[in-house]
Protein backbone atom coordinates (compact mmCIF):
# COMPACT_ATOMS: atom_id res chain seq x y z
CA UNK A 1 9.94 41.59 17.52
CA UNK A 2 12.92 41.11 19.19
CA UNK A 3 16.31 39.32 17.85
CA UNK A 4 15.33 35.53 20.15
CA UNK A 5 12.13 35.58 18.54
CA UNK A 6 13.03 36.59 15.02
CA UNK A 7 15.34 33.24 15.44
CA UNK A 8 12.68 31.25 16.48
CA UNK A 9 10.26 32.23 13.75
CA UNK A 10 13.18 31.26 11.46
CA UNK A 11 14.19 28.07 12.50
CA UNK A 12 10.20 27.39 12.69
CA UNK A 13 10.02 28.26 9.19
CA UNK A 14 12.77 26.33 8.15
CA UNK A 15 11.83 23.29 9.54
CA UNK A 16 8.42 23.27 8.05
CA UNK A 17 10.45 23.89 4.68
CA UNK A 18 12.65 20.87 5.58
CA UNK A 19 9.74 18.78 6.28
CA UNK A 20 8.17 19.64 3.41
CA UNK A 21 10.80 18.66 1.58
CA UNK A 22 11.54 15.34 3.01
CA UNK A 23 7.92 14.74 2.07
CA UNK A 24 8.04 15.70 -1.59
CA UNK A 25 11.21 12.94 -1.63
CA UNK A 26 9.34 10.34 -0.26
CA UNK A 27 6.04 11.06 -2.64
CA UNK A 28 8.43 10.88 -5.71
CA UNK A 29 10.17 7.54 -4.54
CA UNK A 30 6.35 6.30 -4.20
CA UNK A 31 5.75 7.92 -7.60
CA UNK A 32 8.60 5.94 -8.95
CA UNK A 33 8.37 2.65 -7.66
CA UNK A 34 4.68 2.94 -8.82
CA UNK A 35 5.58 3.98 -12.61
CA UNK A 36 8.08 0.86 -12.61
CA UNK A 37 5.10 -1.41 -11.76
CA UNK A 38 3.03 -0.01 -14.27
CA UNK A 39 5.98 -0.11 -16.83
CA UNK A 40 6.18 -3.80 -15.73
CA UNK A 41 2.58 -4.41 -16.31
CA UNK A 42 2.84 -2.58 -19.81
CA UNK A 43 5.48 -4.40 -21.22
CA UNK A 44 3.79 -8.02 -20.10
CA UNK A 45 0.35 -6.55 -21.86
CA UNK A 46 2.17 -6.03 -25.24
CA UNK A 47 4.25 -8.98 -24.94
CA UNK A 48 0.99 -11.06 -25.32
CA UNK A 49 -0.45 -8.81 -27.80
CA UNK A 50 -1.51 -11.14 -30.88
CA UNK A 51 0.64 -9.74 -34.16
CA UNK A 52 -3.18 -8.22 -35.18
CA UNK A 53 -3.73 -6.42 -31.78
CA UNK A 54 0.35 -5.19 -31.78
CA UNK A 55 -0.18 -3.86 -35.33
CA UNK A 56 -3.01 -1.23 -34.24
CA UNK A 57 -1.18 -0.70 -30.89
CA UNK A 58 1.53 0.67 -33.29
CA UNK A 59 -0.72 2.89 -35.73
CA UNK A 60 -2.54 3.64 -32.64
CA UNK A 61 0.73 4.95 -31.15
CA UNK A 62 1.71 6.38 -34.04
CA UNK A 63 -1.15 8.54 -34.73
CA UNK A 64 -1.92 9.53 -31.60
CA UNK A 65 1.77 10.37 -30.81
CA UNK A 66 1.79 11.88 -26.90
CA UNK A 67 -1.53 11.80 -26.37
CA UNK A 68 -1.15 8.16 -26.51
CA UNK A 69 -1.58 6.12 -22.99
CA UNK A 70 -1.77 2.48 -23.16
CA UNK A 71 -2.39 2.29 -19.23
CA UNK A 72 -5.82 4.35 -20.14
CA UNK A 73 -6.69 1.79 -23.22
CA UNK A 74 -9.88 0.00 -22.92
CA UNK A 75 -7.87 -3.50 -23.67
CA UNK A 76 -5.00 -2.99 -21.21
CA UNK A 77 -8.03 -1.77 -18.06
CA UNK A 78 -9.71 -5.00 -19.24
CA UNK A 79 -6.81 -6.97 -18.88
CA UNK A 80 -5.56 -5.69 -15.65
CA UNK A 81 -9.18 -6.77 -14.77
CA UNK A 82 -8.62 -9.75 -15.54
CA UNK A 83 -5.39 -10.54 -13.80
């Protein structure tokens, strides 16, 4: 392989990387803007909670620690249904 082509096959290689790139920047702004909405929607879902339904959203929480995801509870997919 001679030197011309050796600089091609680099500059090919890091343009792919730089595209690549760009792309993982623009799925994470996506990611983020999406997480914000959900956020959003979260808080609005616990705001309305009744003080019954907030106090085993809180042992429920507490319990469950991490493994914990409201957007995955059965009340907060049935009222995004409803929305």
């Amino acid at each position: 392989m001679n030197v011309e082509s050796k600089r091609i096959k680099h500059s090919f290689i890091v343009g792919i990387k730089l595209l690549n790139y760009m792309d993982q920047g623009q799925i994470q702004q996506v990611q983020k803007k999406e997480e914000a909405g959900t956020h959003a929607l979260a808080d609005a879902y616990i705001s309305q909670m009744s003080p019954f339904e907030l106090s085993a959203y809180r042992i429920a929480k507490g319990h469950l620690g991490t493994s914990f995801n409201l957007k995955k509870s059965n009340g907060f997919l049935k009222w995004i249904s409803k929305k």
